[in-house]
Protein backbone atom coordinates (compact mmCIF):
# COMPACT_ATOMS: atom_id res chain seq x y z
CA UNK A 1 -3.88 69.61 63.22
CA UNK A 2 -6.50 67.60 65.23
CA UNK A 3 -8.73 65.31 63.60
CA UNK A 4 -12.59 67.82 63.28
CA UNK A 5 -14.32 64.34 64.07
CA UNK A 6 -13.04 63.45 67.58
CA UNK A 7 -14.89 64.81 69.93
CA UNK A 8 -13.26 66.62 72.88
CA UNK A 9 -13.91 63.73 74.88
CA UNK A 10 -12.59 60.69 73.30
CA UNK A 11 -8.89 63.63 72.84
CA UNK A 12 -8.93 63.47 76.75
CA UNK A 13 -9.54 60.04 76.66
CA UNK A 14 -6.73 59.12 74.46
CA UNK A 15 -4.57 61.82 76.49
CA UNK A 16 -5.44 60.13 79.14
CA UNK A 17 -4.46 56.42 78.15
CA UNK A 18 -1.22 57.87 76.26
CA UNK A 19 -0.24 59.20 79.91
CA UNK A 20 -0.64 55.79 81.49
CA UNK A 21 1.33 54.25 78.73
CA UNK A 22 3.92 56.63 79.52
CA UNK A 23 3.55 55.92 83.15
CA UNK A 24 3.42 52.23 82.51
CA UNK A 25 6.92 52.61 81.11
CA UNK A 26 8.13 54.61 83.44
CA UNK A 27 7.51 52.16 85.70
CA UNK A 28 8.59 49.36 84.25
CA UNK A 29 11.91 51.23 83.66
CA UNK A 30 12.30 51.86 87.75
CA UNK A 31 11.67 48.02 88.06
CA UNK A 32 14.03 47.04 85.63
CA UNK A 33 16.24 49.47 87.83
CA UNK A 34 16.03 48.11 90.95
CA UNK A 35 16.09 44.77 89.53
CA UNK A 36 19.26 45.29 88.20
CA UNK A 37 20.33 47.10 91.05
CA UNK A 38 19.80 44.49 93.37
CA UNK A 39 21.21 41.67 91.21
CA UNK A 40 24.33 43.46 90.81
CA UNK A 41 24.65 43.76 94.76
CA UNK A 42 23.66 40.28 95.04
CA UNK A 43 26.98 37.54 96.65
CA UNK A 44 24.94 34.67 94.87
CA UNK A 45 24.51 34.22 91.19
CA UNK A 46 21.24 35.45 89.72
CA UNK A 47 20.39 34.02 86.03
CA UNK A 48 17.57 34.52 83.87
CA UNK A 49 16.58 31.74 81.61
CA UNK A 50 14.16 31.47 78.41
CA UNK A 51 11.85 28.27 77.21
CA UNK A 52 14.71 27.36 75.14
CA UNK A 53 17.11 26.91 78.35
CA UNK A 54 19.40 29.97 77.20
CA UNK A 55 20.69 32.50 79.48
CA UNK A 56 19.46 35.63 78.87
CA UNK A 57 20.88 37.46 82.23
CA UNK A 58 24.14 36.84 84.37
CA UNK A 59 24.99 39.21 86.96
CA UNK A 60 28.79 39.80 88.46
CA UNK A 61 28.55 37.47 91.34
CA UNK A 62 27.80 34.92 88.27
CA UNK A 63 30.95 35.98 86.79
CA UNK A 64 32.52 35.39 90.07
CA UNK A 65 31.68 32.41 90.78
CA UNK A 66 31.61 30.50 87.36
CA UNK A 67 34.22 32.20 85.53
CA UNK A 68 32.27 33.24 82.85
CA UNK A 69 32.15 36.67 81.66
CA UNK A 70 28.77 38.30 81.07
CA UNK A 71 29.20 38.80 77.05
CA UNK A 72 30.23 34.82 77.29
CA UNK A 73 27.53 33.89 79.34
CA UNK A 74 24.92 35.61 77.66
CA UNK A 75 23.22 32.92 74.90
CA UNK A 76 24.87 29.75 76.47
CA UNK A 77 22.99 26.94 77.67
CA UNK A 78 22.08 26.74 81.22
CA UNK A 79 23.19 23.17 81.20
CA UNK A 80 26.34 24.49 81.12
CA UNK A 81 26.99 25.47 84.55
CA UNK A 82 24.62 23.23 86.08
CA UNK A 83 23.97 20.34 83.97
CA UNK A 84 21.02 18.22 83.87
CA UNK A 85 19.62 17.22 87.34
CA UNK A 86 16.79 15.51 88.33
CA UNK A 87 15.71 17.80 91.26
CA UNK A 88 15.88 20.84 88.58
CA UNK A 89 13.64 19.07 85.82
CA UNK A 90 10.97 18.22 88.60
CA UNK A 91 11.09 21.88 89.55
CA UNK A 92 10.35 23.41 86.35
CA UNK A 93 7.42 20.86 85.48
CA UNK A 94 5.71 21.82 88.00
CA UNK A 95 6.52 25.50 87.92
CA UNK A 96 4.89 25.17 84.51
CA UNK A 97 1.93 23.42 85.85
CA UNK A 98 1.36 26.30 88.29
CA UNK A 99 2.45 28.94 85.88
CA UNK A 100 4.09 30.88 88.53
CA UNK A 101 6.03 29.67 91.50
CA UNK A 102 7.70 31.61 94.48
CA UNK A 103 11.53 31.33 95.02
CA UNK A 104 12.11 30.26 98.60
CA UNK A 105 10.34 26.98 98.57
CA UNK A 106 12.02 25.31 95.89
CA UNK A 107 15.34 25.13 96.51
CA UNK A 108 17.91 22.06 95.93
CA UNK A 109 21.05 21.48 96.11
CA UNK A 110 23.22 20.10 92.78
CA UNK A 111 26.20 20.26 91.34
CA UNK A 112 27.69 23.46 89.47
CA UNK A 113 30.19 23.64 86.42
CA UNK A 114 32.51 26.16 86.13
CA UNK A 115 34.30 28.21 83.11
CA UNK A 116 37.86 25.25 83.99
CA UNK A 117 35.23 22.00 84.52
CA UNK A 118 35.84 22.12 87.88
CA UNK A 119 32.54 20.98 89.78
CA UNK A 120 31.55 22.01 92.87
CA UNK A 121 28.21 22.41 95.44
CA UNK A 122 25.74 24.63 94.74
CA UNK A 123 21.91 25.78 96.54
CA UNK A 124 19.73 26.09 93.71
CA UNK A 125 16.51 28.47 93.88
CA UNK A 126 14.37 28.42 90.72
CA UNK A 127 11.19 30.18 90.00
CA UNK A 128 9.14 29.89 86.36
CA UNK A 129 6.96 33.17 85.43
CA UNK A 130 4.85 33.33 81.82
CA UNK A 131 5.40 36.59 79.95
CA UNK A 132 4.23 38.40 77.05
CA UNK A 133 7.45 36.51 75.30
CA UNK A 134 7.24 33.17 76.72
CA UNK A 135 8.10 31.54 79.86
CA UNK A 136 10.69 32.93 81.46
CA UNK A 137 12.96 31.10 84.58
CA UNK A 138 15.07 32.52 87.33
CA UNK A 139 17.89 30.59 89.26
CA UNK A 140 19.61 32.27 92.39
CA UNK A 141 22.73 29.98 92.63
CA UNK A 142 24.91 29.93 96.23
CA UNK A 143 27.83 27.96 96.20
CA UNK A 144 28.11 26.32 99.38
CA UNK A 145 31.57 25.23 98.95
CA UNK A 146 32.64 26.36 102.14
CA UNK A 147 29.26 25.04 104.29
CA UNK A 148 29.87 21.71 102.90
CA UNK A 149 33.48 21.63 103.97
CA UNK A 150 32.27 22.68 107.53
CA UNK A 151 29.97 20.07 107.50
CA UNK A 152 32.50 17.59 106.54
CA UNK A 153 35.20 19.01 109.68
CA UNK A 154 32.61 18.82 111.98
CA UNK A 155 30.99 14.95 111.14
CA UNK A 156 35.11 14.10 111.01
CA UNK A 157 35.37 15.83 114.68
CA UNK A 158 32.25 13.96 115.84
CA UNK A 159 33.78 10.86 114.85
CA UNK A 160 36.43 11.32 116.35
CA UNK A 161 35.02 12.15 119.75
CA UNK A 162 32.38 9.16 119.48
CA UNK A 163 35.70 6.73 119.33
CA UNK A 164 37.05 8.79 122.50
CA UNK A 165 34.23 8.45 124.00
CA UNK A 166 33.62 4.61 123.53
CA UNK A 167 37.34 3.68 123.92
CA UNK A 168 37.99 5.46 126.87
CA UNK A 169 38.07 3.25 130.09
CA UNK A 170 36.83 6.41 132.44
CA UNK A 171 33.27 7.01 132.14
CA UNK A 172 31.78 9.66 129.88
CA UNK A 173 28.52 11.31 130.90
CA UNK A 174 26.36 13.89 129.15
CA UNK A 175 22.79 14.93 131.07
CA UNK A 176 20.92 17.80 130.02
CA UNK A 177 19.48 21.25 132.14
CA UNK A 178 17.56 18.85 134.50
CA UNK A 179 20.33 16.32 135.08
CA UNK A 180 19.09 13.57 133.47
CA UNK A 181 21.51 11.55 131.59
CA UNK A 182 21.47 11.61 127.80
CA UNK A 183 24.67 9.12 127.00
CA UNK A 184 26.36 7.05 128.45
CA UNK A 185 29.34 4.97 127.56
CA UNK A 186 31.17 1.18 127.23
CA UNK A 187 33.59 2.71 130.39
CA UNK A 188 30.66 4.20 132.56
CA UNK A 189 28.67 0.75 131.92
CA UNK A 190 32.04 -1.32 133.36
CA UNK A 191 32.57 0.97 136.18
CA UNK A 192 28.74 1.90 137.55
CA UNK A 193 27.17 -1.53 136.04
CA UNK A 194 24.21 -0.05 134.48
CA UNK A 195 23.81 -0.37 130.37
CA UNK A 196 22.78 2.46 128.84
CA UNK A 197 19.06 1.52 128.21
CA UNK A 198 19.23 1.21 131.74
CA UNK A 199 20.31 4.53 133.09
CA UNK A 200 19.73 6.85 130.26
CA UNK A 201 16.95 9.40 131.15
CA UNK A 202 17.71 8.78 134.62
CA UNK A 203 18.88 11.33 137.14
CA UNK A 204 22.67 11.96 137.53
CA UNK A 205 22.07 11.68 141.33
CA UNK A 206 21.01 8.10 140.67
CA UNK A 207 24.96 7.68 140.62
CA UNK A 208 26.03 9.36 143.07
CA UNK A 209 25.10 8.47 147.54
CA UNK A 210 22.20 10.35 149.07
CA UNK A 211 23.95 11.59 151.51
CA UNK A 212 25.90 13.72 148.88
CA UNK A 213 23.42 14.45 146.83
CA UNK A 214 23.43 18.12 148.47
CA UNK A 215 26.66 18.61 147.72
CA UNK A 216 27.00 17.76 143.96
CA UNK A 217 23.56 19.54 143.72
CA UNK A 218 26.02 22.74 144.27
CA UNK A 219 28.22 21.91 142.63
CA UNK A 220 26.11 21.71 139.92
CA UNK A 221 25.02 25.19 140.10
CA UNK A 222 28.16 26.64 140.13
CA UNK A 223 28.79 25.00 136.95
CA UNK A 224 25.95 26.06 135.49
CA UNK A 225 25.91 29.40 136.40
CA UNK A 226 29.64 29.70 135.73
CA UNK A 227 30.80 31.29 131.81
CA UNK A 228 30.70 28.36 128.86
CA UNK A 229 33.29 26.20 128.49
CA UNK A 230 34.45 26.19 132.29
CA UNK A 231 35.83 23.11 133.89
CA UNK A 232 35.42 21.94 136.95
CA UNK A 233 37.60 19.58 138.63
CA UNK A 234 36.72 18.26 142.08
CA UNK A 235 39.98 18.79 144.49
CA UNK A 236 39.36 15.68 146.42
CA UNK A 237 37.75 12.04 145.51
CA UNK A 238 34.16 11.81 145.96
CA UNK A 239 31.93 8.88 145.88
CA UNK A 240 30.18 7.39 143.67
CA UNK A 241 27.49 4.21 143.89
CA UNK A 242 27.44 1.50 141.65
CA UNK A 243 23.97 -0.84 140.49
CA UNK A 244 24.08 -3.33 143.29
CA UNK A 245 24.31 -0.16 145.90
CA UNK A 246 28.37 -0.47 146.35
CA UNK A 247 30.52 2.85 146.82
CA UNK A 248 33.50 3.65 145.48
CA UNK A 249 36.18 6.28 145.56
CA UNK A 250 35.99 8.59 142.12
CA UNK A 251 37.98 11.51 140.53
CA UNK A 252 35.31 13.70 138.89
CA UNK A 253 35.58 16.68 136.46
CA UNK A 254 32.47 18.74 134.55
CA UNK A 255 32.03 21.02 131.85
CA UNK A 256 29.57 23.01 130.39
C-alpha cells in the first residue's frame, strides 16, 4: 500500500529518480559491455590495476602474450610482468597529480616478464582514473618483439652498406630530387678530388663537362620517371671532370 502522506508529487518524483537509477545501470552495464568487448578483440594486452598494484583485469591477448591464465593473473602483482621501472613510477605520480590522464601520450617502452622469466620488449600505455573505490590504473601492453628485431636487421644492414660504401675504391654518390649531392665517399674524394664538405649540397652536374650536361640531364629523367628500383647502366664511358677542371673517361650506373 502507498504511504497516505506522500503526496502525488514527490511518488512521481521518486518514480522518476528510481527510473534513472535503472537507466544509470543499464548503462553502465552496455559500457561494461563494450568494454569488455573491445578488450577481448584487442592483439595487445589490456590490464586493470588497483592502488594496491594488483591486477584486477587481464584480457586473452594478456594470456597470450604472458602466459598467464586469467584465474592466475587475476590478484597478482603487476610487478610481475613488468617489474619496477623508472619511466612507469614517473607516470603514475603524475597521473595522480592530475587525477586523470589520457592513454596515448604516455607511453614507454620497458621490459616485460613472462609466466617462464623470459624477458622481452614491451610499449607501455598507462592511464590513472579516481573512482568511487579508489584509484584505479590501466596498462595497454604491445610487445614489440618483432619491431625491435627489425630495427636491429636494418641498423646491421646499414652498417654494412656504410663499410661498402667507404671501402669501395669506385665512387658512391647519393643526391636527392634536385640533384644535389647528399654523400659522398673516401673513393669519390680520390677519384674527383673534392672532400665531402666540399661538394656536398652541390649539383651532380658540378661533376660532370658542360657540354654533357644535356645529356645526363636525360638521362636523369628517364631514371626518374622509370619504376623503383631500376638500374641504369650507361652502354658506353662518359666523362667525368675532376676539381682542377681535368676529364676523364668513367663507367657510370644509377638507381633509384
Amino acid at each position: 500500500m502507498l504511504d497516505q502522506d506522500k503526496t502525488k508529487e514527490q511518488l512521481i518524483s521518486e518514480l522518476g529518480e528510481l527510473r534513472q537509477q535503472i537507466r544509470t545501470e543499464e548503462l553502465l552495464k552496455e559500457s561494461e559491455n563494450q568494454f569488455s568487448n573491445l578488450s577481448e578483440s584487442a592483439t595487445d594486452a589490456i590490464v586493470l590495476v588497483n592502488n594496491a598494484g594488483t591486477i584486477i583485469f587481464w584480457n586473452s591477448s594478456a594470456s597470450m602474450i604472458f602466459g598467464y591464465e586469467k584465474d592466475e593473473a587475476i590478484g597478482m602483482p603487476l610487478i610481475n610482468i613488468v617489474g619496477v621501472h623508472e619511466a612507469h613510477v614517473q607516470a603514475i605520480e603524475r597521473f595522480q597529480l592530475n587525477n586523470c590522464s589520457s592513454l596515448n601520450k604516455n607511453v614507454f617502452e620497458s621490459k616485460g616478464i613472462r609466466k617462464n622469466g623470459q624477458l622481452f620488449p614491451v610499449e607501455i600505455a598507462v592511464s590513472f582514473c579516481e573512482t568511487t573505490e579508489g584509484g584505479l590504473y590501466g596498462a595497454i601492453i604491445r610487445d614489440i618483439s618483432q619491431r625491435k628485431n627489425t630495427e636491429e636487421l636494418l641498423r646491421r644492414s646499414e652498417q654494412q652498406y656504410r663499410s661498402v660504401v667507404e671501402t669501395s675504391s669506385d665512387a658512391i654518390i647519393t643526391v636527392d630530387n634536385q640533384n644535389k649531392i647528399i654523400s659522398w665517399n673516401k673513393g669519390a674524394e680520390i677519384i674527383f678530388g673534392y672532400t665531402a664538405a666540399e661538394i656536398l649540397n652541390n649539383s651532380l652536374f658540378t661533376l660532370v663537362p658542360e657540354r654533357l650536361h644535356a645529356a645526363h640531364s636525360q638521362k636523369i629523367m628517364e631514371l626518374s620517371s622509370s619504376k623503383p628500383n631500376t638500374v641504369m647502366i650507361a652502354q658506353n664511358p662518359s666523362w667525368g671532370k675532376r676539381k682542377d677542371g681535368s676529364e676523364f673517361f668513367a663507367e657510370a650506373s644509377a638507381a633509384n
